[in-house]
N, C-alpha and C. Protein backbone atom coordinates (compact mmCIF):
# COMPACT_ATOMS: atom_id res chain seq x y z
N UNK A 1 80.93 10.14 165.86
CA UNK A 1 80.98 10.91 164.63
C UNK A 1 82.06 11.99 164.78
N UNK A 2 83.21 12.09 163.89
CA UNK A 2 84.17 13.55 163.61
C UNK A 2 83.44 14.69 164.17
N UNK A 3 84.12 15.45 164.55
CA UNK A 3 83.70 17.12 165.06
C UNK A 3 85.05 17.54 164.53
N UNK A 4 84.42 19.08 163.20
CA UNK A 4 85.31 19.47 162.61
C UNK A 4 85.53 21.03 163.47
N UNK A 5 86.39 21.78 163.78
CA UNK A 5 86.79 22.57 164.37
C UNK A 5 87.52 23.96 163.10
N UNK A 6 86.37 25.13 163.39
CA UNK A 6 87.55 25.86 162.56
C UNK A 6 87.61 27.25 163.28
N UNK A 7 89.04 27.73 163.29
CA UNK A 7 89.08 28.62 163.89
C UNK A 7 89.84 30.08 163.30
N UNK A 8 89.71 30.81 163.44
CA UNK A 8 90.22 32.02 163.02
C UNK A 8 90.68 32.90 163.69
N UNK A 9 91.80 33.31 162.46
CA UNK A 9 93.10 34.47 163.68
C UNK A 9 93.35 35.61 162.70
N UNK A 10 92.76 36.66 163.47
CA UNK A 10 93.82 37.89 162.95
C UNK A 10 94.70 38.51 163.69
N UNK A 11 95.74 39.00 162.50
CA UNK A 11 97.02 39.28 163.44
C UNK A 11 96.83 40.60 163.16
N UNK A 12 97.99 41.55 164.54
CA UNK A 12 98.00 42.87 164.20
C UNK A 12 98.88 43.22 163.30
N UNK A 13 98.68 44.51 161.84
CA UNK A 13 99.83 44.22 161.01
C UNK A 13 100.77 44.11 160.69
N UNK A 14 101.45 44.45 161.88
CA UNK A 14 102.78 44.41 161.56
C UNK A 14 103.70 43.01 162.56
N UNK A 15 102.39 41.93 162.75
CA UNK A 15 102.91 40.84 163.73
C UNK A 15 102.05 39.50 162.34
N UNK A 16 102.00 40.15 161.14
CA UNK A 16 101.59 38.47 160.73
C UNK A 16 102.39 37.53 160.01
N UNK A 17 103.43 38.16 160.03
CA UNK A 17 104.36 37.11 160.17
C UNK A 17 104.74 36.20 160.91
N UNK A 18 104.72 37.17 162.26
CA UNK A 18 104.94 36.03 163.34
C UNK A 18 103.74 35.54 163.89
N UNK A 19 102.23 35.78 163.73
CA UNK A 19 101.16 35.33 163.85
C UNK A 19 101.37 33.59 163.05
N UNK A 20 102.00 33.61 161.82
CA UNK A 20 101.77 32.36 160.67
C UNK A 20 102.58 31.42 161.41
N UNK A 21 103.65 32.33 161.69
CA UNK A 21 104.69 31.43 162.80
C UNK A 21 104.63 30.90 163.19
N UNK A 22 103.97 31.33 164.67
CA UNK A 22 103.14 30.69 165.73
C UNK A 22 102.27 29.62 165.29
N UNK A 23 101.38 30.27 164.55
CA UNK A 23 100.35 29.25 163.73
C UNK A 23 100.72 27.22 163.13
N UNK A 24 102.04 27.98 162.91
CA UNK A 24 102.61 26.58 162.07
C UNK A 24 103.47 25.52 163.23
N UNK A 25 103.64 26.67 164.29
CA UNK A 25 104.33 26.02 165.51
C UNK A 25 103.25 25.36 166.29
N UNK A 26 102.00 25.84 166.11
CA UNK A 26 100.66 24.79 167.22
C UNK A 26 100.10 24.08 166.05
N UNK A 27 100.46 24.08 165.08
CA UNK A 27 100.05 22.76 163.98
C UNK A 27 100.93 21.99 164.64
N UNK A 28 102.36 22.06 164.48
CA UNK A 28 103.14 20.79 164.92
C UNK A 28 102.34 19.99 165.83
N UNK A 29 102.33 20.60 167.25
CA UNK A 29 102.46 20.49 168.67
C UNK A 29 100.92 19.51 168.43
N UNK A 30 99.69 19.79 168.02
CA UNK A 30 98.47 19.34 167.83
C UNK A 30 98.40 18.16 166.47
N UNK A 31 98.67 18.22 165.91
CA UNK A 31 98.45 17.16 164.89
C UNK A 31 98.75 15.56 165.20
N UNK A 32 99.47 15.28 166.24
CA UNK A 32 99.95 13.66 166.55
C UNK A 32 98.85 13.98 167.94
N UNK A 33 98.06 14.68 168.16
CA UNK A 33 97.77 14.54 169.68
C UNK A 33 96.60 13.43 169.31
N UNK A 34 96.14 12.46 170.53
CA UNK A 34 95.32 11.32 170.52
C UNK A 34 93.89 12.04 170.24
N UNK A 35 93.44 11.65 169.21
CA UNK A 35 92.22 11.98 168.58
C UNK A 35 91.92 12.86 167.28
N UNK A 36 93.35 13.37 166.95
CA UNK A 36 93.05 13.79 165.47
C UNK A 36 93.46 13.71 164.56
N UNK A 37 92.61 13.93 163.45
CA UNK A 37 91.97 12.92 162.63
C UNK A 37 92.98 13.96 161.16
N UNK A 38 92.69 15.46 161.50
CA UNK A 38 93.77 15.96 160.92
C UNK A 38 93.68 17.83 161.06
N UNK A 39 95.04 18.18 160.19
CA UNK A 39 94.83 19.89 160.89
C UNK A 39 95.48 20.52 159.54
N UNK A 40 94.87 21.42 159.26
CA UNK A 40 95.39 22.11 158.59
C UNK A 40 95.21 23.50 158.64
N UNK A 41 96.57 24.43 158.49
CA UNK A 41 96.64 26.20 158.50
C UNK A 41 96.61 26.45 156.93
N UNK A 42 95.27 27.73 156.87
CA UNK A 42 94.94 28.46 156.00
C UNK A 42 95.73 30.01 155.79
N UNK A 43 96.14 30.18 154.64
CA UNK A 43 96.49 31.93 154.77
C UNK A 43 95.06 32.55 153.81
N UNK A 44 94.67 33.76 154.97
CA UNK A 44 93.64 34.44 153.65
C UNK A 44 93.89 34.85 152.60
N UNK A 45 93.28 35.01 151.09
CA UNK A 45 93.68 34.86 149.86
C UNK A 45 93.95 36.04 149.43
N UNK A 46 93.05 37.38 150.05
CA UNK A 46 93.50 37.94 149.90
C UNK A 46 94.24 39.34 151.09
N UNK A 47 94.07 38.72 152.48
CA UNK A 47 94.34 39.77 153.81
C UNK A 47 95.51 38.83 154.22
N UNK A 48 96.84 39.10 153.93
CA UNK A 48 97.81 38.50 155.06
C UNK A 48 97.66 38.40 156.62
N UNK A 49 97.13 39.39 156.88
CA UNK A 49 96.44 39.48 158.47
C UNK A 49 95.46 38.28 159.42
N UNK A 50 95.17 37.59 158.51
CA UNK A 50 94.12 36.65 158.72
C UNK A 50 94.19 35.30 158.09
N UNK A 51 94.17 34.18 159.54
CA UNK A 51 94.39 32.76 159.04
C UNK A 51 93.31 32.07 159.29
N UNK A 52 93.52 30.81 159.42
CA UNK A 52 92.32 29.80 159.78
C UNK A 52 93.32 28.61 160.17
N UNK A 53 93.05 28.13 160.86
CA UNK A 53 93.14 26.21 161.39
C UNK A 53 91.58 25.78 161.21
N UNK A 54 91.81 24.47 160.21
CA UNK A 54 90.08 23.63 160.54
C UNK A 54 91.15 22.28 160.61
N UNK A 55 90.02 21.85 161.46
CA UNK A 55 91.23 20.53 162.44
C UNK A 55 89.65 19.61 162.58
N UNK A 56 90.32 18.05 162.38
CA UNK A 56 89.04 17.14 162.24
C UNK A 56 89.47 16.34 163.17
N UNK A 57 88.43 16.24 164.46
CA UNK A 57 88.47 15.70 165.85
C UNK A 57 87.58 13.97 166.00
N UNK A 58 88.08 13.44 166.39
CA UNK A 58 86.80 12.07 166.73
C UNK A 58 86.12 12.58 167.74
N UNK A 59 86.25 13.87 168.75
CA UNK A 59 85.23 14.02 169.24
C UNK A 59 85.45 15.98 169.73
N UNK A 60 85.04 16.24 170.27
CA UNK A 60 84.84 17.64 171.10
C UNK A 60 86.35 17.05 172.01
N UNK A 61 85.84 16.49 173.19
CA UNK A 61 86.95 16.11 173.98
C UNK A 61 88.08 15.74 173.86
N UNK A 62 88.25 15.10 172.65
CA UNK A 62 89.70 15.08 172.74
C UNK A 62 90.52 16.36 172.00
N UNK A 63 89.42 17.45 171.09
CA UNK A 63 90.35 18.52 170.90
C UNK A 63 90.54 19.30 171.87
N UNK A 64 89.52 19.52 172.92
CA UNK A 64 89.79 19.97 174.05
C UNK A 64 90.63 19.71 175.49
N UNK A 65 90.90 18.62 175.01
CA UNK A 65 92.68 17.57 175.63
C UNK A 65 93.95 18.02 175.18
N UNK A 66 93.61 18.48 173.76
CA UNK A 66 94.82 18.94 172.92
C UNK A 66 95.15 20.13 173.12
N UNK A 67 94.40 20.77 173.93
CA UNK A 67 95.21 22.20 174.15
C UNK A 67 95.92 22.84 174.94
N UNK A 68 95.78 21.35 175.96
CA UNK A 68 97.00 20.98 177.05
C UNK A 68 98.45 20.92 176.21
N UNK A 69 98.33 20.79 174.99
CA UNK A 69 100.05 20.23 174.68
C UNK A 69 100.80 22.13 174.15
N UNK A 70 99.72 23.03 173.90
CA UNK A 70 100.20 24.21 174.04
C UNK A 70 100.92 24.77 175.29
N UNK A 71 102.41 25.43 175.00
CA UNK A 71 102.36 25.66 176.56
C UNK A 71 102.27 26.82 176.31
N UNK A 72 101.68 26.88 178.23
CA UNK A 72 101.43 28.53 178.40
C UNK A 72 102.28 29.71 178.39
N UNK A 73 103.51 29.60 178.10
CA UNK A 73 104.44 30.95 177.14
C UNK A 73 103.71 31.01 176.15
N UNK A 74 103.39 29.95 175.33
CA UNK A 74 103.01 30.26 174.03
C UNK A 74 101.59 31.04 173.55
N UNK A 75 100.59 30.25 175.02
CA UNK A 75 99.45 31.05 174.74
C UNK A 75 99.62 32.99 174.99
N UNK A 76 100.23 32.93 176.22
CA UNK A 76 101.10 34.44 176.18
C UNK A 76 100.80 35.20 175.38
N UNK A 77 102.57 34.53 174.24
CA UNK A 77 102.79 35.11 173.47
C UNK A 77 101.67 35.91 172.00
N UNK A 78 100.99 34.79 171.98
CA UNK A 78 99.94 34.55 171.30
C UNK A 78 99.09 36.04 171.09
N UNK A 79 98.95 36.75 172.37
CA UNK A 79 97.89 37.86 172.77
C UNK A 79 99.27 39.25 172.21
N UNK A 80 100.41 38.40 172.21
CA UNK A 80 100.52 39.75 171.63
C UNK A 80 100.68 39.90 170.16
N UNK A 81 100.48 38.93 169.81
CA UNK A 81 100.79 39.09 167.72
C UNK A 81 98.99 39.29 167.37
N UNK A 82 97.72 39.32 168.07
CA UNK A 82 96.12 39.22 167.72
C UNK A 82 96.04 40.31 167.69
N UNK A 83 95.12 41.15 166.74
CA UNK A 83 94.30 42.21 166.93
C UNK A 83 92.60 42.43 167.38
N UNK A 84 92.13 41.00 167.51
CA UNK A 84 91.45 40.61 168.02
C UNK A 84 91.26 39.58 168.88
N UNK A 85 90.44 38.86 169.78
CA UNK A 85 90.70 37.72 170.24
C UNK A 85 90.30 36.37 169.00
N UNK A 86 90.81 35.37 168.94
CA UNK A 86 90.62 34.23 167.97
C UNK A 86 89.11 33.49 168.43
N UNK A 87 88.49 33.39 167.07
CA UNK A 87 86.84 32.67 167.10
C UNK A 87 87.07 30.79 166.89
N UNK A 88 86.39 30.68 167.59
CA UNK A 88 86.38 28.89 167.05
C UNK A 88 85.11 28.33 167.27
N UNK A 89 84.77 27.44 166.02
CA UNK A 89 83.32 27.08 166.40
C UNK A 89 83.23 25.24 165.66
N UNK A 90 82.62 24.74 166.29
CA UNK A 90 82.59 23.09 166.13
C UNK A 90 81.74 22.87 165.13
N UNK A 91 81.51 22.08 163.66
CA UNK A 91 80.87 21.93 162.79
C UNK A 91 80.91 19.99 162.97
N UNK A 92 79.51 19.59 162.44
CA UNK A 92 79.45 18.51 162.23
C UNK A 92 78.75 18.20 160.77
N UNK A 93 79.71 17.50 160.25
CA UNK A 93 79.35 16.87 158.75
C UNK A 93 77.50 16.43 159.00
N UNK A 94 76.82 16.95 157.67
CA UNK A 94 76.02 16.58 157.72
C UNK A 94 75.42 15.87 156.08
């Protein structure tokens, strides 16, 4: 059964630009990886500061395979555009 994945990012304000950036740069990198199903980046409607990825997995494991194709500059970089650390939590269609 799919495992849907959604996760959330806020950026600090004066980095969410390059927060969306980034954002649209680990869509690339994740979307062809073996097992998903699909990905898409959210902007909040009304806080520029705050995004979302919900990404639809055939399983737990293989999104957790996929985060090997991030490289680690990028996760880095990552800590410095957050004003918090990023939440992610696994949903299953019911």
């Amino acid at each position: 059964m799919p495992i849907t994945r959604v996760n959330e990012f806020h950026a600090l304000p004066e980095k969410a630009a390059d927060l969306r950036a980034f954002l649209e740069d680990v869509v690339l990198l994740i979307e062809d990886a073996p097992g998903c199903i699909s990905v898409t980046l959210f902007a909040h409607h009304d806080d520029v500061t705050r995004f979302a990825i919900i990404e639809e997995w055939q399983s737990i494991d293989a999104h957790q395979a996929s985060v090997t194709r991030i490289p680690s500059e990028k996760i880095n970089e990552v800590r410095t555009l957050i004003a918090e650390p990023p939440k992610g939590v696994y949903y299953q269609a019911i």
